[in-house]
N, C-alpha and C. Protein backbone atom coordinates (compact mmCIF):
# COMPACT_ATOMS: atom_id res chain seq x y z
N UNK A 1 11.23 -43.79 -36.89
CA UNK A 1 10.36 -44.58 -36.05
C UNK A 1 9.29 -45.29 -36.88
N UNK A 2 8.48 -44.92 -37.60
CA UNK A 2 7.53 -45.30 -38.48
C UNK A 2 7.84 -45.44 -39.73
N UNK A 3 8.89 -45.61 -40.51
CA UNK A 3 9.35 -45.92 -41.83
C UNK A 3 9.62 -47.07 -41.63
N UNK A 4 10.25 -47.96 -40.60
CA UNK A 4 10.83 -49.07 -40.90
C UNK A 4 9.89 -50.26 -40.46
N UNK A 5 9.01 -50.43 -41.22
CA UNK A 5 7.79 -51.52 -40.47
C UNK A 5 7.99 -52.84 -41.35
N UNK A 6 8.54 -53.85 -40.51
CA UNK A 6 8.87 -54.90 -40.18
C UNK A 6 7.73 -56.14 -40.93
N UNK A 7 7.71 -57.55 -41.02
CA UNK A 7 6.87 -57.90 -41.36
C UNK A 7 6.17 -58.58 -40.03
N UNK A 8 6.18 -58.71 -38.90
CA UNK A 8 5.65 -58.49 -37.79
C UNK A 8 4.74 -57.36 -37.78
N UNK A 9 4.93 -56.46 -38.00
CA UNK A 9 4.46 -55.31 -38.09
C UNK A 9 3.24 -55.35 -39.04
N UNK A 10 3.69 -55.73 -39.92
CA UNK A 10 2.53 -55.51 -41.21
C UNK A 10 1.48 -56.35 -40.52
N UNK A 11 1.85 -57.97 -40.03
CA UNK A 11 0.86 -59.29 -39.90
C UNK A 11 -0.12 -58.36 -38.96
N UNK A 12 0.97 -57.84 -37.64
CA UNK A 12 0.06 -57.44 -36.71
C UNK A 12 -1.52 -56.34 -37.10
N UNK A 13 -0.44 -55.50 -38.11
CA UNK A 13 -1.79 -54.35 -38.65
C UNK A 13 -2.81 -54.81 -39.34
N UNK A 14 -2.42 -56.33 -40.56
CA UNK A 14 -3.21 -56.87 -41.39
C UNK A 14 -4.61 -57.70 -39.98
N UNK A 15 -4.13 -58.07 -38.98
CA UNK A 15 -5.01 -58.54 -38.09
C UNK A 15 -5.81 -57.79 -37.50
N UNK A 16 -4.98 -56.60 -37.55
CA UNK A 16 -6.01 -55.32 -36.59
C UNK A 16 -7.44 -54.99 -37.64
N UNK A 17 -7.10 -55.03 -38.76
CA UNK A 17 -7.99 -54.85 -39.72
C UNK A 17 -9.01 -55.57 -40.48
N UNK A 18 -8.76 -56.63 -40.12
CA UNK A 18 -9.41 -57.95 -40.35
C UNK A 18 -10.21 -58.36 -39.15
N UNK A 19 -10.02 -57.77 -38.27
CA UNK A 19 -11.27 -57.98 -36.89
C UNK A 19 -11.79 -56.65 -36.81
N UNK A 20 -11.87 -55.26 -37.26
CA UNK A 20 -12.12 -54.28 -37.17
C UNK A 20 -13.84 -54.12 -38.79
N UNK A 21 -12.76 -54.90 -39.68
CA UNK A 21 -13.90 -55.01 -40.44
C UNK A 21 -14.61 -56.07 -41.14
N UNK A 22 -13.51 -57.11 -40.33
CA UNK A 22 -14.57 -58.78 -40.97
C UNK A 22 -13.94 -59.30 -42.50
N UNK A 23 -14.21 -60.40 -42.43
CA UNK A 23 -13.79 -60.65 -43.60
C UNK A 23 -14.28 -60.94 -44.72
N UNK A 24 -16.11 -60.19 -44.63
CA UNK A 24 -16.45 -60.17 -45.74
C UNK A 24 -16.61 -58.78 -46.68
N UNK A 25 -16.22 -58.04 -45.62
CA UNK A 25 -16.58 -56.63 -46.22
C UNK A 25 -14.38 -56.39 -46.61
N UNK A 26 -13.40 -56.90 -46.90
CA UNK A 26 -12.01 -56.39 -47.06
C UNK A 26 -11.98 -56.48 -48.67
N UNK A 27 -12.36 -57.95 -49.18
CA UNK A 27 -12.33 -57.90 -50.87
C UNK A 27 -13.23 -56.34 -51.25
N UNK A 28 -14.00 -56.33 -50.96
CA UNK A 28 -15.24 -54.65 -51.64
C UNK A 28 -14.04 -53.64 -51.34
N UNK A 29 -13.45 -53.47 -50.01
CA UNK A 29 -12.84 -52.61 -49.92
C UNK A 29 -11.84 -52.48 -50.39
N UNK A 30 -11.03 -53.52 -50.89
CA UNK A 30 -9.67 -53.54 -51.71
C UNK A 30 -10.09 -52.91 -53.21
N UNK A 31 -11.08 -53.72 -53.70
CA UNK A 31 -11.49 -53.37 -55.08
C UNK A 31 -11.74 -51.85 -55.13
N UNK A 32 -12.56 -51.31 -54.14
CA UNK A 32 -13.10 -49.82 -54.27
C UNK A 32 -11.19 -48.80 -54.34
N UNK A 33 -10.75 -49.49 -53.14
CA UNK A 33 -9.42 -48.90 -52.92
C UNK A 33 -8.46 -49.01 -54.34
N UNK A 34 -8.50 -49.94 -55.29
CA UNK A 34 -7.79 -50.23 -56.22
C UNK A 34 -8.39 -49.45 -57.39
N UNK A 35 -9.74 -49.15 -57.60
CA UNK A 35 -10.70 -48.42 -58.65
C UNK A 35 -9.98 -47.01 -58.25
N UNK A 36 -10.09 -46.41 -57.07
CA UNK A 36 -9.72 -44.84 -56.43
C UNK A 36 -8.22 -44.53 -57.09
N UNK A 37 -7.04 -45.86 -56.86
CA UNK A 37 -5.72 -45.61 -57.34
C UNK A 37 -5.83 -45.39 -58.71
N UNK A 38 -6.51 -46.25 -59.63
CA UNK A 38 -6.89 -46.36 -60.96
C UNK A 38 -7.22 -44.97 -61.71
N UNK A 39 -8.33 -44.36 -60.68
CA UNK A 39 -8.58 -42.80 -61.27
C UNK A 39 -7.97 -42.03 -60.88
N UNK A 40 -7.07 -42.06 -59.52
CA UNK A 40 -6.24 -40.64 -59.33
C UNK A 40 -4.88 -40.92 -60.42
N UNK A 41 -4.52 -42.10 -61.02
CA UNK A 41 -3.13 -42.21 -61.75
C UNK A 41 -3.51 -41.87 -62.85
N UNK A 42 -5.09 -42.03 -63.97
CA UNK A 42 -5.49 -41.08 -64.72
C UNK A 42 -5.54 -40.04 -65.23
N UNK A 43 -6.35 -39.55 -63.91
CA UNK A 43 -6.38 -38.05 -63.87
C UNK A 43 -4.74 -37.09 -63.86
N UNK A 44 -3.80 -38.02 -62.87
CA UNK A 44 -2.31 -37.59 -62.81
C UNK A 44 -1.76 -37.33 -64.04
N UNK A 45 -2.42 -38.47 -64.85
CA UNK A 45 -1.45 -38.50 -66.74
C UNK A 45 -2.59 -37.33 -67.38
N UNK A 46 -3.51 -37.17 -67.42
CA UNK A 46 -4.31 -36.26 -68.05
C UNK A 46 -3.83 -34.51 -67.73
N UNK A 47 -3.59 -34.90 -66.51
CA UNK A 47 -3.27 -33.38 -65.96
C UNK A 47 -1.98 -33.44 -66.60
N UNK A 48 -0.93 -33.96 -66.44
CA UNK A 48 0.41 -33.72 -67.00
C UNK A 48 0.08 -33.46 -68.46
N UNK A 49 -0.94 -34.30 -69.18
CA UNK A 49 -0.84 -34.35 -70.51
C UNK A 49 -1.22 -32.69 -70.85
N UNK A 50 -1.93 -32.15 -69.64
CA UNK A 50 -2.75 -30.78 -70.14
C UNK A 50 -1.36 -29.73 -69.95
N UNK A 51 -0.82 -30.02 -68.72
CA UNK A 51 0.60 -29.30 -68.52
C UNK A 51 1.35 -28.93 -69.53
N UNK A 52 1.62 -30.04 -70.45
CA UNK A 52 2.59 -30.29 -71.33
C UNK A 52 2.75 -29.70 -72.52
N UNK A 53 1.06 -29.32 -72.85
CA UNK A 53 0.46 -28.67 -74.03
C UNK A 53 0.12 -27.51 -73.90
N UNK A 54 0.01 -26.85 -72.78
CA UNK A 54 0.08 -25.65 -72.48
C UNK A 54 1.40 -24.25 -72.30
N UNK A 55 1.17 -23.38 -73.04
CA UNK A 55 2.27 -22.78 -72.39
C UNK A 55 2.42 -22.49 -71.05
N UNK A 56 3.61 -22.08 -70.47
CA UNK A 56 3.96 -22.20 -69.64
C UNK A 56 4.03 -20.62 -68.88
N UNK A 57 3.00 -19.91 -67.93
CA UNK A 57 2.46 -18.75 -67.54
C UNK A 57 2.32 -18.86 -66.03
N UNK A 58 2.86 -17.63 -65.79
CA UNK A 58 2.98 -17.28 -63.85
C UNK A 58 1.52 -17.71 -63.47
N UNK A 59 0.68 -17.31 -63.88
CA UNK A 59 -0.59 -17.07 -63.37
C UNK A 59 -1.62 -17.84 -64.33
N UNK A 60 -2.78 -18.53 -64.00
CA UNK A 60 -3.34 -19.25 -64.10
C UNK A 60 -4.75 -18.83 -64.70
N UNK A 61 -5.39 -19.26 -66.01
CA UNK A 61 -6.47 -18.16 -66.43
C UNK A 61 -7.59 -18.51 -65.10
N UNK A 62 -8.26 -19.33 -64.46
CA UNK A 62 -8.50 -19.69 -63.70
C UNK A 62 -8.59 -18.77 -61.98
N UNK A 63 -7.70 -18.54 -61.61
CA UNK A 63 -7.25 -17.47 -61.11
C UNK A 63 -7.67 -15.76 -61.29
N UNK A 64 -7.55 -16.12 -62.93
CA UNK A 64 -8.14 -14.35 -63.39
C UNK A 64 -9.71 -14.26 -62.91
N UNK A 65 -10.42 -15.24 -63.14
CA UNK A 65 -11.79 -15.31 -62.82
C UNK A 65 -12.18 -14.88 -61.87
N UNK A 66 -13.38 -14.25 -62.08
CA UNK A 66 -14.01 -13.36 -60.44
C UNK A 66 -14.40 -14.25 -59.10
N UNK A 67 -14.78 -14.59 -58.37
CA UNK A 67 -15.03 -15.59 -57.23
C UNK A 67 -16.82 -15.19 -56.96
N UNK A 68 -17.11 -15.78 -57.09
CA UNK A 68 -18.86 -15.58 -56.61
C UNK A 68 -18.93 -15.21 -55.42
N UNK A 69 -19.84 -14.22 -55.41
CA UNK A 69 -19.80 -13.51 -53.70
C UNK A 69 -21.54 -14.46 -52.92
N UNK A 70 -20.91 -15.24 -52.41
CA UNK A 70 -21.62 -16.53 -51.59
C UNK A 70 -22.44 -16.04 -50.08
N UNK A 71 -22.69 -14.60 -50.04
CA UNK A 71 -23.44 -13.83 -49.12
C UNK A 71 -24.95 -14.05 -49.41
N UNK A 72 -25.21 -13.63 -51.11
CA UNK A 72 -26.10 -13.77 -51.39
C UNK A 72 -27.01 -15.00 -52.18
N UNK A 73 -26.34 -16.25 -52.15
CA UNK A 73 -27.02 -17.32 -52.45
C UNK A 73 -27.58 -17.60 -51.94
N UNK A 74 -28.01 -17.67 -50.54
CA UNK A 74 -28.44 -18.52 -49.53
C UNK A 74 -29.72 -17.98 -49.88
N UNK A 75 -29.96 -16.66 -49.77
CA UNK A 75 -31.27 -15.75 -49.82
C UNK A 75 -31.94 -15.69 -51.27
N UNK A 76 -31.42 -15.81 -52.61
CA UNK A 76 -31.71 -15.90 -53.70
C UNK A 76 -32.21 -17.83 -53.91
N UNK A 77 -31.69 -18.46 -52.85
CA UNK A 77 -32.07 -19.66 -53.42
C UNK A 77 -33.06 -20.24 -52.42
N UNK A 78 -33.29 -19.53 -51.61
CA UNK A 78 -34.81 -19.11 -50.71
C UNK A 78 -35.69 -18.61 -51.76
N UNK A 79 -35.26 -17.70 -52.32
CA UNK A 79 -36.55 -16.50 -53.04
C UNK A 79 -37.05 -17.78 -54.46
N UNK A 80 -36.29 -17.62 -55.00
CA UNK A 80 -36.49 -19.29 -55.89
C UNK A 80 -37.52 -19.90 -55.68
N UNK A 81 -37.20 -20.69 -54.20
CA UNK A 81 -38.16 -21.64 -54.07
C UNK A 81 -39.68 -21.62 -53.57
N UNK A 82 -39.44 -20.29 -53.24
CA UNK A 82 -40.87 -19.78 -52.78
C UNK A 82 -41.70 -19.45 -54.28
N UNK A 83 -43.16 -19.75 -54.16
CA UNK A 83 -44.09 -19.40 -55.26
C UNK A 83 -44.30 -17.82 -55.26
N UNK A 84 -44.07 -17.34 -56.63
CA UNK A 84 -44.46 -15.60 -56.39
C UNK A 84 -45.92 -15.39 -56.70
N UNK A 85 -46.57 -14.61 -55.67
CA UNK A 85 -47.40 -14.49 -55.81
C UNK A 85 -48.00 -12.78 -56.37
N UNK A 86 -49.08 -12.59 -57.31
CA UNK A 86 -49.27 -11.27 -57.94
C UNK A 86 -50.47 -10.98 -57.19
């Protein structure tokens, strides 16, 4: 149902979007949208590049790491900001 979109289809959506956000704000948004593809295809080759050079292990050192117990931040970063007084 939704794979096969037509070029009717496209004009109609390209119009829906062009009165939804004007046509001075679509160039900013293409560019921002084209910068976003730019760094996730980056980051995609960087990560592979890190993959590649790494051996290859079930488990992740990352993973081994302890998890911060997030009960007590809230209250430590209260106590912080308060002045201690003697």
């Amino acid at each position: 149902m939704f794979g096969r979109l037509g070029a009717p289809e496209i004009i109609l959506i390209l119009v829906v979007v062009l009165l939804l956000f004007g046509a001075k704000r679509l160039p900013d948004m293409a560019r921002s949208f084209g910068q976003s593809l730019r760094i996730l295809k980056s980051e995609t080759k960087a990560m592979q590049k890190d993959d590649a050079g790494e051996p290859q292990t079930s488990v992740h050192a990352a993973a081994l790491q302890p998890v911060p117990d997030s009960r007590h931040t809230a209250s430590e970063a209260a106590a912080a900001d308060t002045p201690q007084r003697h």
